[in-house]
PDB file of N, CA and C in Angstrom:
ATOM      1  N   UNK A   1      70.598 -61.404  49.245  1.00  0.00           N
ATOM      2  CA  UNK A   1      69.931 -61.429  47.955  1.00  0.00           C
ATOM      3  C   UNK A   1      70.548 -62.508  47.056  1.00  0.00           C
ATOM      4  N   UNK A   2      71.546 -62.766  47.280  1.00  0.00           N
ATOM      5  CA  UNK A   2      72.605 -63.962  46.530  1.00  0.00           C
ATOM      6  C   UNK A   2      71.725 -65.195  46.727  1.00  0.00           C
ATOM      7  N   UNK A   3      71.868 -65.495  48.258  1.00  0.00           N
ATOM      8  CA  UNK A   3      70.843 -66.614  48.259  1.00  0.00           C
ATOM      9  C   UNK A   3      69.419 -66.945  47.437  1.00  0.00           C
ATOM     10  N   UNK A   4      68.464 -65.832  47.618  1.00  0.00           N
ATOM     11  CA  UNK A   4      67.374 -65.839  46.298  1.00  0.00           C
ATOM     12  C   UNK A   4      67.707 -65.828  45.041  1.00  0.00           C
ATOM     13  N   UNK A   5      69.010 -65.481  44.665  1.00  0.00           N
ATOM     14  CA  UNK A   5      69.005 -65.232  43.168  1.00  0.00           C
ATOM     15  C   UNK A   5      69.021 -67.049  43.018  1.00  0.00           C
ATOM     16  N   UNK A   6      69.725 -67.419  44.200  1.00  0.00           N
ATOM     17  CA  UNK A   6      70.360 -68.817  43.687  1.00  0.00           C
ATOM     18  C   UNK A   6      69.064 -70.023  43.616  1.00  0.00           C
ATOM     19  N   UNK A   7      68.316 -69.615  44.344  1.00  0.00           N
ATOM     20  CA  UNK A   7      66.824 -70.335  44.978  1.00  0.00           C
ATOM     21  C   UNK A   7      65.887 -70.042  43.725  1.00  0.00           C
ATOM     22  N   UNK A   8      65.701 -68.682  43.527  1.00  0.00           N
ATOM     23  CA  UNK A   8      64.940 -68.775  42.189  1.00  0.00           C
ATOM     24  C   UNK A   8      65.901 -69.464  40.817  1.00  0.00           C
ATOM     25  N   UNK A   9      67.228 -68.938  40.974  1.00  0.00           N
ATOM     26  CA  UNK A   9      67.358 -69.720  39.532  1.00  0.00           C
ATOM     27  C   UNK A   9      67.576 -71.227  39.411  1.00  0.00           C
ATOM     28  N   UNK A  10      67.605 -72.125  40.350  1.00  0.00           N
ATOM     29  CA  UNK A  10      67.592 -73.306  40.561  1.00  0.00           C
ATOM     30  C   UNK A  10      66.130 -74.176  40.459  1.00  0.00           C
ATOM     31  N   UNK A  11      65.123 -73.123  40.800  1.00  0.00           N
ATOM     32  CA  UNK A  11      63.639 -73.858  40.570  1.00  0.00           C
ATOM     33  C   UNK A  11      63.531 -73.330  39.013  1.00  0.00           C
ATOM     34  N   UNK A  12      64.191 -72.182  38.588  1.00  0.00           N
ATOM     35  CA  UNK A  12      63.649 -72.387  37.013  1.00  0.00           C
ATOM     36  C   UNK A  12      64.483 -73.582  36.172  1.00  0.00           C
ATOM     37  N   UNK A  13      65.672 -74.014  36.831  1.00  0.00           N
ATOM     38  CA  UNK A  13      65.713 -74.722  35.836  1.00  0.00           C
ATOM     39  C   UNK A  13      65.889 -74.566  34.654  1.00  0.00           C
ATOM     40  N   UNK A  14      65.690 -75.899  33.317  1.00  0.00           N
ATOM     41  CA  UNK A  14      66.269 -75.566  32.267  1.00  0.00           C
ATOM     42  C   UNK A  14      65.386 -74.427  31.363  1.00  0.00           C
ATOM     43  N   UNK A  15      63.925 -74.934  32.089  1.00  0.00           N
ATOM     44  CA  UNK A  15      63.153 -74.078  31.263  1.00  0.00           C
ATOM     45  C   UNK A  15      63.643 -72.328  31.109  1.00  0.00           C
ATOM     46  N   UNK A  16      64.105 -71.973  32.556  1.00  0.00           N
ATOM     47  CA  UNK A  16      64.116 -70.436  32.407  1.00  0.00           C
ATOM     48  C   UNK A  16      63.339 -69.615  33.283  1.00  0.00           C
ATOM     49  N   UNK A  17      61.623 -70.334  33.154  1.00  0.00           N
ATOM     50  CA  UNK A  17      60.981 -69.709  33.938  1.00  0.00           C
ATOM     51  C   UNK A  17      60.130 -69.760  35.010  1.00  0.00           C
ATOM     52  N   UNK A  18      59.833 -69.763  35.844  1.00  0.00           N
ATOM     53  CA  UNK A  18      59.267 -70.125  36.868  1.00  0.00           C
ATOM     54  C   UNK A  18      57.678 -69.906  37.387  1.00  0.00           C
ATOM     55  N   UNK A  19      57.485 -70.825  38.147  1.00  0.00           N
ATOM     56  CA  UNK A  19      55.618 -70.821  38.194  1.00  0.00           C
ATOM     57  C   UNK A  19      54.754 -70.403  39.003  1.00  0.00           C
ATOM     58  N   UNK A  20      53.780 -69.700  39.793  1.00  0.00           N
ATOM     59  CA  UNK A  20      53.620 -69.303  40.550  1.00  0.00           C
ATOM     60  C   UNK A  20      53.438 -69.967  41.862  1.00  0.00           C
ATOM     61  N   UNK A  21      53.631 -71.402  41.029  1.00  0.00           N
ATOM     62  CA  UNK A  21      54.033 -72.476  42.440  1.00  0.00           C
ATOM     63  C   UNK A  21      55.238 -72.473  42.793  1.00  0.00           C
ATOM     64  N   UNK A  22      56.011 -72.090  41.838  1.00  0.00           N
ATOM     65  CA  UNK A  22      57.993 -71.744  42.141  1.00  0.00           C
ATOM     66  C   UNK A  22      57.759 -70.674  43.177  1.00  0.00           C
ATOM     67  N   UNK A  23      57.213 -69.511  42.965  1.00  0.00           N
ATOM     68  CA  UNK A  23      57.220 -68.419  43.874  1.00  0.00           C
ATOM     69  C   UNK A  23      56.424 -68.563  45.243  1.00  0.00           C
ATOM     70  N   UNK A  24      55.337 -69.273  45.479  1.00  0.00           N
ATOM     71  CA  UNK A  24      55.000 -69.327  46.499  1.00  0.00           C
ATOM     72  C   UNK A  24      56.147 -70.463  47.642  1.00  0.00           C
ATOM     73  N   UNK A  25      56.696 -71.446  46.976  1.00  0.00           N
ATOM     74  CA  UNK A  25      57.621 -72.341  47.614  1.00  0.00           C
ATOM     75  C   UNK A  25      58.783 -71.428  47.882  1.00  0.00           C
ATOM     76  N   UNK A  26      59.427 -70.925  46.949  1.00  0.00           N
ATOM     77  CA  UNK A  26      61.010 -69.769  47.324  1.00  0.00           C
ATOM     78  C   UNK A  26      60.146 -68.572  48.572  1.00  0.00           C
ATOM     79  N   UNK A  27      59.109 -68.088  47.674  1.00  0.00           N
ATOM     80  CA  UNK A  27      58.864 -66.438  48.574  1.00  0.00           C
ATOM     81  C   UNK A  27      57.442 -66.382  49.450  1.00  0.00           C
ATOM     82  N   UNK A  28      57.034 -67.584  49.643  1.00  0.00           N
ATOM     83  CA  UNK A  28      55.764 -67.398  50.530  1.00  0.00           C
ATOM     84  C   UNK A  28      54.637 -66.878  49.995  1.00  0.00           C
ATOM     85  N   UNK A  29      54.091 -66.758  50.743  1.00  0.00           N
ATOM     86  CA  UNK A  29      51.815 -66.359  50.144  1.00  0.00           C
ATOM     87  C   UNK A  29      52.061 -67.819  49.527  1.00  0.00           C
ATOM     88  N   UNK A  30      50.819 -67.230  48.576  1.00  0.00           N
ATOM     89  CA  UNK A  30      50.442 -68.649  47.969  1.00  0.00           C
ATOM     90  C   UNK A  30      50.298 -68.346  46.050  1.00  0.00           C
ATOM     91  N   UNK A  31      50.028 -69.386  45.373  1.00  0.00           N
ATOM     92  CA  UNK A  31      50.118 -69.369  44.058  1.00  0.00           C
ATOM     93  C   UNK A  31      49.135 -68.519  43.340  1.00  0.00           C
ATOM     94  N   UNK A  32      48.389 -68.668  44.634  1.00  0.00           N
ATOM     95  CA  UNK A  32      47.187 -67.772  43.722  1.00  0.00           C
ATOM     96  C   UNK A  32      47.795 -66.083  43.996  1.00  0.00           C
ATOM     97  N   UNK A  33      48.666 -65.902  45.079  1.00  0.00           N
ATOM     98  CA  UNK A  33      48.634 -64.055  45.333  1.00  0.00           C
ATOM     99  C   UNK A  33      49.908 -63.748  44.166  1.00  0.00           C
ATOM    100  N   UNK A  34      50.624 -65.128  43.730  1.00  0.00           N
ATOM    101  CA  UNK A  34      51.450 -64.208  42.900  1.00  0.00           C
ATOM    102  C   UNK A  34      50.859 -64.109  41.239  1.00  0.00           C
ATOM    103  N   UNK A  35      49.778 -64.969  41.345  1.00  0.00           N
ATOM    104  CA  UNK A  35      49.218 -64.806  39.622  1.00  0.00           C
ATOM    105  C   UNK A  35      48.003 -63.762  39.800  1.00  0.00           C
ATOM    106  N   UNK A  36      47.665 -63.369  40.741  1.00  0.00           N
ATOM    107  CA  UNK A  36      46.158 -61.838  40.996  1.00  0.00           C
ATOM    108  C   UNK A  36      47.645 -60.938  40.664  1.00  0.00           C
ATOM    109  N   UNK A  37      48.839 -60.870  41.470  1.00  0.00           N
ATOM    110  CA  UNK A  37      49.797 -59.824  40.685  1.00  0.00           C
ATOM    111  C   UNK A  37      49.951 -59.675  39.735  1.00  0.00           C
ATOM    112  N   UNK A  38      50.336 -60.676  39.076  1.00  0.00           N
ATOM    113  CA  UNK A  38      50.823 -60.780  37.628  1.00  0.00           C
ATOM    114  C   UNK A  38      49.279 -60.529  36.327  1.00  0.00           C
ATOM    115  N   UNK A  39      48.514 -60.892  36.707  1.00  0.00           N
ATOM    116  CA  UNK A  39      46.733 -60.467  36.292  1.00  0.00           C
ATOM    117  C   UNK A  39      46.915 -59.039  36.360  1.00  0.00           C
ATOM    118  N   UNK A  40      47.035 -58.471  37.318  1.00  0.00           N
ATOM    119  CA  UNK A  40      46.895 -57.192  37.956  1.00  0.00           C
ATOM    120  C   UNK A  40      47.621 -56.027  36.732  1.00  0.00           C
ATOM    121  N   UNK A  41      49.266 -56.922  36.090  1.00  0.00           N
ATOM    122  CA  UNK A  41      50.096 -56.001  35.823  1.00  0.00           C
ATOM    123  C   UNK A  41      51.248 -55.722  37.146  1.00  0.00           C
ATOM    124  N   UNK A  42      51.041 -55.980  38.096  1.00  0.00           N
ATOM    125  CA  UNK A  42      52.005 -55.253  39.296  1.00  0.00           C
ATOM    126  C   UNK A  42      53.081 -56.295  39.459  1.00  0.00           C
ATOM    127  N   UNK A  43      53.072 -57.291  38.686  1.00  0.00           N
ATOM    128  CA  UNK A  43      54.483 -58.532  38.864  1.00  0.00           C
ATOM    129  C   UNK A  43      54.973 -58.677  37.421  1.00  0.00           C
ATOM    130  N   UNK A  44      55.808 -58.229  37.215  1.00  0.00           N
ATOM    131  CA  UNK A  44      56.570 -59.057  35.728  1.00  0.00           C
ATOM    132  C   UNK A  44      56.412 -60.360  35.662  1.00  0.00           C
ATOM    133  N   UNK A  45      55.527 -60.704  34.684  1.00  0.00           N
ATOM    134  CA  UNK A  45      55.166 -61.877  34.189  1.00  0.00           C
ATOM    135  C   UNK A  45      54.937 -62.174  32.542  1.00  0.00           C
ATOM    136  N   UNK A  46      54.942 -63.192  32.116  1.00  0.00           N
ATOM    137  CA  UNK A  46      54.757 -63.518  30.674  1.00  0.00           C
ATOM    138  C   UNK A  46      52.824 -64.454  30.677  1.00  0.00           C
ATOM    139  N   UNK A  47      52.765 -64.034  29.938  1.00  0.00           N
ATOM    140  CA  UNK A  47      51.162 -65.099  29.655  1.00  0.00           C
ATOM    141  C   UNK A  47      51.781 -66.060  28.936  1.00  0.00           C
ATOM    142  N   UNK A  48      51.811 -66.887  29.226  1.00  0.00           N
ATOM    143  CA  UNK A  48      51.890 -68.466  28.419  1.00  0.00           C
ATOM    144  C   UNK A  48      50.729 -69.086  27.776  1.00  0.00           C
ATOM    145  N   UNK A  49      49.756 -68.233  28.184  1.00  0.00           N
ATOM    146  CA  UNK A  49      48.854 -69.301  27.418  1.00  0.00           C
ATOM    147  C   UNK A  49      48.260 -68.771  26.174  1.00  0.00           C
ATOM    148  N   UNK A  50      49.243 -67.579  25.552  1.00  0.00           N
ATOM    149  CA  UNK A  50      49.093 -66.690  24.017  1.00  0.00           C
ATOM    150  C   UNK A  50      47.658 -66.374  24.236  1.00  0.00           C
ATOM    151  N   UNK A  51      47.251 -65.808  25.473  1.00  0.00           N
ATOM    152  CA  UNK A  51      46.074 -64.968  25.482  1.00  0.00           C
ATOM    153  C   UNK A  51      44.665 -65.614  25.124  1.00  0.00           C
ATOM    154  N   UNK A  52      44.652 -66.649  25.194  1.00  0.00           N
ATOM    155  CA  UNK A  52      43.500 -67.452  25.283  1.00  0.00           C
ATOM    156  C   UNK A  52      43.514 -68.313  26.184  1.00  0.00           C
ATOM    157  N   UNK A  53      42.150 -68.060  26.997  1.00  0.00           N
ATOM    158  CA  UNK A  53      41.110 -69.119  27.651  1.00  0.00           C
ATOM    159  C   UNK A  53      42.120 -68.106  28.702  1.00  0.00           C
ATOM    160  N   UNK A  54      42.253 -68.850  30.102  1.00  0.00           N
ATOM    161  CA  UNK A  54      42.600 -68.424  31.592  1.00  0.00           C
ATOM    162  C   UNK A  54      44.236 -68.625  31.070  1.00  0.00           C
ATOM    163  N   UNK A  55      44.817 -67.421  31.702  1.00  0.00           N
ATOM    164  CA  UNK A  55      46.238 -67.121  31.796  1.00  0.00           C
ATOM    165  C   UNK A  55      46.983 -68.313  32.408  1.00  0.00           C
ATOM    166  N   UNK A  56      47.872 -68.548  31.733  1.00  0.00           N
ATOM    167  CA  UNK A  56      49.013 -69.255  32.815  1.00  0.00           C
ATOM    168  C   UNK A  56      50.585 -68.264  32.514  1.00  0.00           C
ATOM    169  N   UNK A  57      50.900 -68.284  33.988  1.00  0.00           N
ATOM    170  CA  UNK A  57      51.956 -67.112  34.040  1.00  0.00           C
ATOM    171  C   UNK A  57      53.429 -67.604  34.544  1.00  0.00           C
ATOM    172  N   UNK A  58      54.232 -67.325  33.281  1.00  0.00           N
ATOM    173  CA  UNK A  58      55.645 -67.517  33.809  1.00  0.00           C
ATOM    174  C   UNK A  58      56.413 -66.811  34.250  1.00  0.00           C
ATOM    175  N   UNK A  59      57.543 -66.351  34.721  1.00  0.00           N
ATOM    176  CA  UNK A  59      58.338 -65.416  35.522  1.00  0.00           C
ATOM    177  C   UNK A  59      59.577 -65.560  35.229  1.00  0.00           C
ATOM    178  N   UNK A  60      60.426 -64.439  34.565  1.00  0.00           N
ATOM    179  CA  UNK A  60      61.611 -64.721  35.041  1.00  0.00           C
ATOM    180  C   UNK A  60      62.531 -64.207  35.655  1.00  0.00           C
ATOM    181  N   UNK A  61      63.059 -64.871  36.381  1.00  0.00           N
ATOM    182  CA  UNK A  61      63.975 -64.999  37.822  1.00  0.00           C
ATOM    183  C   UNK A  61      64.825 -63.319  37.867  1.00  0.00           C
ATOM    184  N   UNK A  62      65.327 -63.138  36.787  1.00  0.00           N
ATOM    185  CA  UNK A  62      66.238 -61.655  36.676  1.00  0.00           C
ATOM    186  C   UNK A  62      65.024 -60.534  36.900  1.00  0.00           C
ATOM    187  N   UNK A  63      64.080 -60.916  36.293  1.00  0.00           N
ATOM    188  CA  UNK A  63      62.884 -59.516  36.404  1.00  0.00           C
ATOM    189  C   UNK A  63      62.143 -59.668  38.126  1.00  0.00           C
ATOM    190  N   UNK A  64      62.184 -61.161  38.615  1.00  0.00           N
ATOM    191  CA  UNK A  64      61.761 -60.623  39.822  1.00  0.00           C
ATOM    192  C   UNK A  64      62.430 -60.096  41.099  1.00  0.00           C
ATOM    193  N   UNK A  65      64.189 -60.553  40.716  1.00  0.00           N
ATOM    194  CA  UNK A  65      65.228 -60.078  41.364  1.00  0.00           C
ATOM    195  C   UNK A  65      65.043 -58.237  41.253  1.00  0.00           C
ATOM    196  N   UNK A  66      65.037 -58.191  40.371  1.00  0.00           N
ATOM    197  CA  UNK A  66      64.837 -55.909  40.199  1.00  0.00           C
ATOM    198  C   UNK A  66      63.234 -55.434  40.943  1.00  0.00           C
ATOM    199  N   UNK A  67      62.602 -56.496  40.339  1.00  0.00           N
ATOM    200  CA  UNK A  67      61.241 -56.296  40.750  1.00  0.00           C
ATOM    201  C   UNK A  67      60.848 -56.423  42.652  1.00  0.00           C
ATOM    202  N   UNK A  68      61.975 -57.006  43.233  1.00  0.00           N
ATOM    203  CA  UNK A  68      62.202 -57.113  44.174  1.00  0.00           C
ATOM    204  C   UNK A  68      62.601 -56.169  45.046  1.00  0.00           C
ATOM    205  N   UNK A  69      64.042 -56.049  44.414  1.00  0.00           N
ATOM    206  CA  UNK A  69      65.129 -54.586  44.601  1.00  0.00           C
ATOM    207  C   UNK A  69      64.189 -53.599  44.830  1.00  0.00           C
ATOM    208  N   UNK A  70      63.435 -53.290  44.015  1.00  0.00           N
ATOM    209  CA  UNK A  70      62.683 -51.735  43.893  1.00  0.00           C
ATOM    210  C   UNK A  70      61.678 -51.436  45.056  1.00  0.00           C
ATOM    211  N   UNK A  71      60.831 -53.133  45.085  1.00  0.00           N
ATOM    212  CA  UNK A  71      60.073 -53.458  46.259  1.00  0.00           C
ATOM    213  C   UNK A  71      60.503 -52.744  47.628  1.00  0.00           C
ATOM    214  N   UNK A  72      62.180 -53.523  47.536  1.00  0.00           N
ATOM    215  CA  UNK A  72      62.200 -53.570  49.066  1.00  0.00           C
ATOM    216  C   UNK A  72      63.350 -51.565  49.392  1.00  0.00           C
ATOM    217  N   UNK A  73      63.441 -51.708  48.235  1.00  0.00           N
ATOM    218  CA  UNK A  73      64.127 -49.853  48.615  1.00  0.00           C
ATOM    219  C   UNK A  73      63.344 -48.921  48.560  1.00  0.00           C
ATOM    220  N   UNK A  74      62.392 -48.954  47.773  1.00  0.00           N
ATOM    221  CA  UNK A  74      60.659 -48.916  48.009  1.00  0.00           C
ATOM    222  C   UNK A  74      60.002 -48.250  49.776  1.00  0.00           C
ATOM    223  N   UNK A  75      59.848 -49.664  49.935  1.00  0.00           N
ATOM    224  CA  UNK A  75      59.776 -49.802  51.377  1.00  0.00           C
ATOM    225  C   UNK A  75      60.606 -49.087  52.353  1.00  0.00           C
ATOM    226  N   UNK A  76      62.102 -48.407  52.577  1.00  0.00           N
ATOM    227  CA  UNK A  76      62.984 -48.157  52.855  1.00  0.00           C
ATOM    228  C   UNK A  76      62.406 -46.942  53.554  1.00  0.00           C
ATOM    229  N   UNK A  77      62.318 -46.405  52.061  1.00  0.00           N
ATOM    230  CA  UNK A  77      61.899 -44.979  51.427  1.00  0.00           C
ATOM    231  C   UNK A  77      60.614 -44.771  52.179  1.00  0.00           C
ATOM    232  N   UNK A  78      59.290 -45.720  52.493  1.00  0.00           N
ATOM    233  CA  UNK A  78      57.819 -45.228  52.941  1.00  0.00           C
ATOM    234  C   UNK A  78      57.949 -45.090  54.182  1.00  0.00           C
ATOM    235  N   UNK A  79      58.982 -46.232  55.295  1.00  0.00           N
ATOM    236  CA  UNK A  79      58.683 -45.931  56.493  1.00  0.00           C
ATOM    237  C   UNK A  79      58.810 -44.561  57.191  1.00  0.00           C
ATOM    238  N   UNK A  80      59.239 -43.273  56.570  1.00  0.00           N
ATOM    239  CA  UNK A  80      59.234 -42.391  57.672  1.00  0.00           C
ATOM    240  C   UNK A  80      57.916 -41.987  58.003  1.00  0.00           C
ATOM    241  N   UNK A  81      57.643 -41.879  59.390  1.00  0.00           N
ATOM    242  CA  UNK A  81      56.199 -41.175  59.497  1.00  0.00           C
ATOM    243  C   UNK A  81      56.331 -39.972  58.966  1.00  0.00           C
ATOM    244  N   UNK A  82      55.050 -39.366  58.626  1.00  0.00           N
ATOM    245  CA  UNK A  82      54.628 -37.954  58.183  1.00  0.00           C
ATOM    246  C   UNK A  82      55.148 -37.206  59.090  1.00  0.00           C
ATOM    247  N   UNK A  83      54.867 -37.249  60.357  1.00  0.00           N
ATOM    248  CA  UNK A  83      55.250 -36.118  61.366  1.00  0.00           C
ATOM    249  C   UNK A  83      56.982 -35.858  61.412  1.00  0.00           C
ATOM    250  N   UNK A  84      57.653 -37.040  61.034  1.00  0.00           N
ATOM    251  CA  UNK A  84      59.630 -36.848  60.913  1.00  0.00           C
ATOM    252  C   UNK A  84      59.514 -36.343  60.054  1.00  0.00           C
ATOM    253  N   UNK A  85      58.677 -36.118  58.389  1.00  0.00           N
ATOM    254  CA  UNK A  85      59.363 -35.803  57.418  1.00  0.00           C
ATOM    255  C   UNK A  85      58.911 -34.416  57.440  1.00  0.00           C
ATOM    256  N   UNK A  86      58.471 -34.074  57.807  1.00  0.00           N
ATOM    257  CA  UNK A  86      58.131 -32.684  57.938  1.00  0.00           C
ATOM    258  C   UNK A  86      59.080 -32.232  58.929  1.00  0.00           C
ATOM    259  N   UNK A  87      59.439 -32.667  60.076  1.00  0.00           N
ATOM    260  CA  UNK A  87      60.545 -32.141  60.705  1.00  0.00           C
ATOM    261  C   UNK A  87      61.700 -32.093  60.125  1.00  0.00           C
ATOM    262  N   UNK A  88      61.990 -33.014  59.352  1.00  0.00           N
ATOM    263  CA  UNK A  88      63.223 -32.951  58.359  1.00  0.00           C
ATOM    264  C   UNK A  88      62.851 -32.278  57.223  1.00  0.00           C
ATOM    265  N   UNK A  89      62.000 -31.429  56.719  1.00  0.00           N
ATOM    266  CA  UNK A  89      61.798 -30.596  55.898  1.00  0.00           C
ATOM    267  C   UNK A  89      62.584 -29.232  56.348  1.00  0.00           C
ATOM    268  N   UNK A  90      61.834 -29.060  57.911  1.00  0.00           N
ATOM    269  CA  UNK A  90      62.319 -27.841  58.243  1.00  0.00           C
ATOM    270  C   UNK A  90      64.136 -27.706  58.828  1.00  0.00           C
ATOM    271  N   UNK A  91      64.525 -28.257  58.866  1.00  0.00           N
ATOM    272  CA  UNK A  91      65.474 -28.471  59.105  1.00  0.00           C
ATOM    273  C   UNK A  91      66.997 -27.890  58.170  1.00  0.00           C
TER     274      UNK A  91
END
C-alpha cells in the first residue's frame, strides 16, 4: 500500500489533487469508470466545476487510500461462500 500511497501522491503533485486520468494511469479501468463513480457518489470526489455545466472531478489521494482500505477489507469479509458461513454459524 506504501507503494500507491507514493504513486498517487506523486501524480497529484503540487496541485493536491488528482484526475480521473491520474487514476486510470496509477489504478487501471479507464477515466471514464472512475468519474460514473464519483457521479454515482460511490468514490470520494470533489466537483470542480462549482456545479455547473458537466462535472469535472478531483480526488484526493488520502480519501482514496481509506476509500481503498475499506474496498479491499471489504472484499476480505464477502468471499466466504454462504454454505461455510452457515457452517461456521453452527459451530
Amino acid at each position: 500500500m506504501e507503494r500507491l500511497r507514493e504513486l498517487l501522491f506523486s501524480r497529484a503533485g503540487e496541485r493536491g489533487l488528482l484526475s480521473s486520468a491520474d487514476l486510470a494511469a496509477v489504478l487501471g479501468r479507464t477515466a471514464q469508470h472512475w468519474t460514473r463513480l464519483a457521479s454515482r457518489g460511490s468514490l470520494p470526489a470533489f466537483d470542480l466545476s462549482g456545479g455547473e455545466g458537466r462535472a469535472s472531478w478531483g480526488y484526493d489521494p488520502e480519501d482514496l487510500l481509506a476509500w481503498l482500505g475499506r474496498r479491499h477489507n471489504g472484499a476480505r469479509q464477502r468471499r466466504v461462500h454462504p454454505a461455510v458461513a452457515s457452517v461456521r454459524r453452527r459451530l
